[in-house]
Protein backbone atom coordinates (compact mmCIF):
# COMPACT_ATOMS: atom_id res chain seq x y z
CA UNK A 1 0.00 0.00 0.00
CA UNK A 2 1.21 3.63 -0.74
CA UNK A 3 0.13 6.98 0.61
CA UNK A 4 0.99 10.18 -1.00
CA UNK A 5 0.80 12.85 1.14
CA UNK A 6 1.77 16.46 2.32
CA UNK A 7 5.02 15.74 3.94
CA UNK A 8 4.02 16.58 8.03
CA UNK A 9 1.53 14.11 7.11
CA UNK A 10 4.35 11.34 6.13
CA UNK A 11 5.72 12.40 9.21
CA UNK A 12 3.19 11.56 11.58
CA UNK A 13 2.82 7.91 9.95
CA UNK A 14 6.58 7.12 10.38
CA UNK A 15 5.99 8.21 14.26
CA UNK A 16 3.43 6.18 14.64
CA UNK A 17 5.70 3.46 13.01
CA UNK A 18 8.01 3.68 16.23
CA UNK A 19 5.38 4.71 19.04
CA UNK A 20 1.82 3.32 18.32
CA UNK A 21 1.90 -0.43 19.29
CA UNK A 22 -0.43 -1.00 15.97
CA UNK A 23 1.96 0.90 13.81
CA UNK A 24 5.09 -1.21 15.52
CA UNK A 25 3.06 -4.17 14.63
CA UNK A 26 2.66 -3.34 10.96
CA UNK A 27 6.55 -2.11 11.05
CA UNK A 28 7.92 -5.50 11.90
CA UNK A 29 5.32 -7.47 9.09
CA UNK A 30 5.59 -4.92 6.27
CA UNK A 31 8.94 -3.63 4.94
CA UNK A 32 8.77 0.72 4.72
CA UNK A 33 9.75 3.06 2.39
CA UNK A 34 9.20 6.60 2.15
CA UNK A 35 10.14 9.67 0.84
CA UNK A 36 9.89 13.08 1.77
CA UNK A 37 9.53 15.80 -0.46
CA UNK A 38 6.96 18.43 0.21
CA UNK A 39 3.67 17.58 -1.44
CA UNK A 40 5.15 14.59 -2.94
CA UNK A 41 6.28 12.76 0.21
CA UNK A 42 4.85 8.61 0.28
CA UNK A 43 5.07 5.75 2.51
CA UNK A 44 4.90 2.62 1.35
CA UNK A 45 4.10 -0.55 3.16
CA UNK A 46 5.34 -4.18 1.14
CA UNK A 47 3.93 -7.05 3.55
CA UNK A 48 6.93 -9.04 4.04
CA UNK A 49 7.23 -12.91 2.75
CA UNK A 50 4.70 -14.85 4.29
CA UNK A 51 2.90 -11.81 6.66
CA UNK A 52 -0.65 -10.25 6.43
CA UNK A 53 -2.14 -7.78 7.82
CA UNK A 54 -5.84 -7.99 9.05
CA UNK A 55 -8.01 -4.46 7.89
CA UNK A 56 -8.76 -3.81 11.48
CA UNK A 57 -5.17 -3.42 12.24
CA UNK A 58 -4.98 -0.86 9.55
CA UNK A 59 -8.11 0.81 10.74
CA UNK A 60 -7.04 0.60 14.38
CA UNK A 61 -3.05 2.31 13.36
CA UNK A 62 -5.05 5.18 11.28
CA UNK A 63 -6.97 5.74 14.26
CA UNK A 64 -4.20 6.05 16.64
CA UNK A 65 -2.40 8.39 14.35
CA UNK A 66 -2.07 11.97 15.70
């Protein structure tokens, strides 16, 4: 999955990566990339060989996201 978005935006997900226990989750089953760049900063999350993610843990890390 990638999300393009303003960059403070990019910046809040990569947080969340380190300090929401739902993004730490995702962290350690998905390999991240991003980019920042302004309005053309991504993330993008590659579900590692042999992980999935369940929706509600994607729900659940958006909602915890400042």
């Amino acid at each position: 999955m990638r999300i393009t978005a303003q960059q403070h935006l990019i910046e809040d997900i990569l947080d969340a990566i380190t300090t929401s226990s739902y993004g730490i989750g995702i962290g350690l089953k998905c390999d991240v990339t991003s980019k920042l760049d302004g309005d053309n900063s991504y993330i993008e999350f590659v579900p590692k060989k042999g992980c999935s993610i369940d929706i509600k843990d994607w729900f659940w890390f958006g909602y915890h996201i400042r």
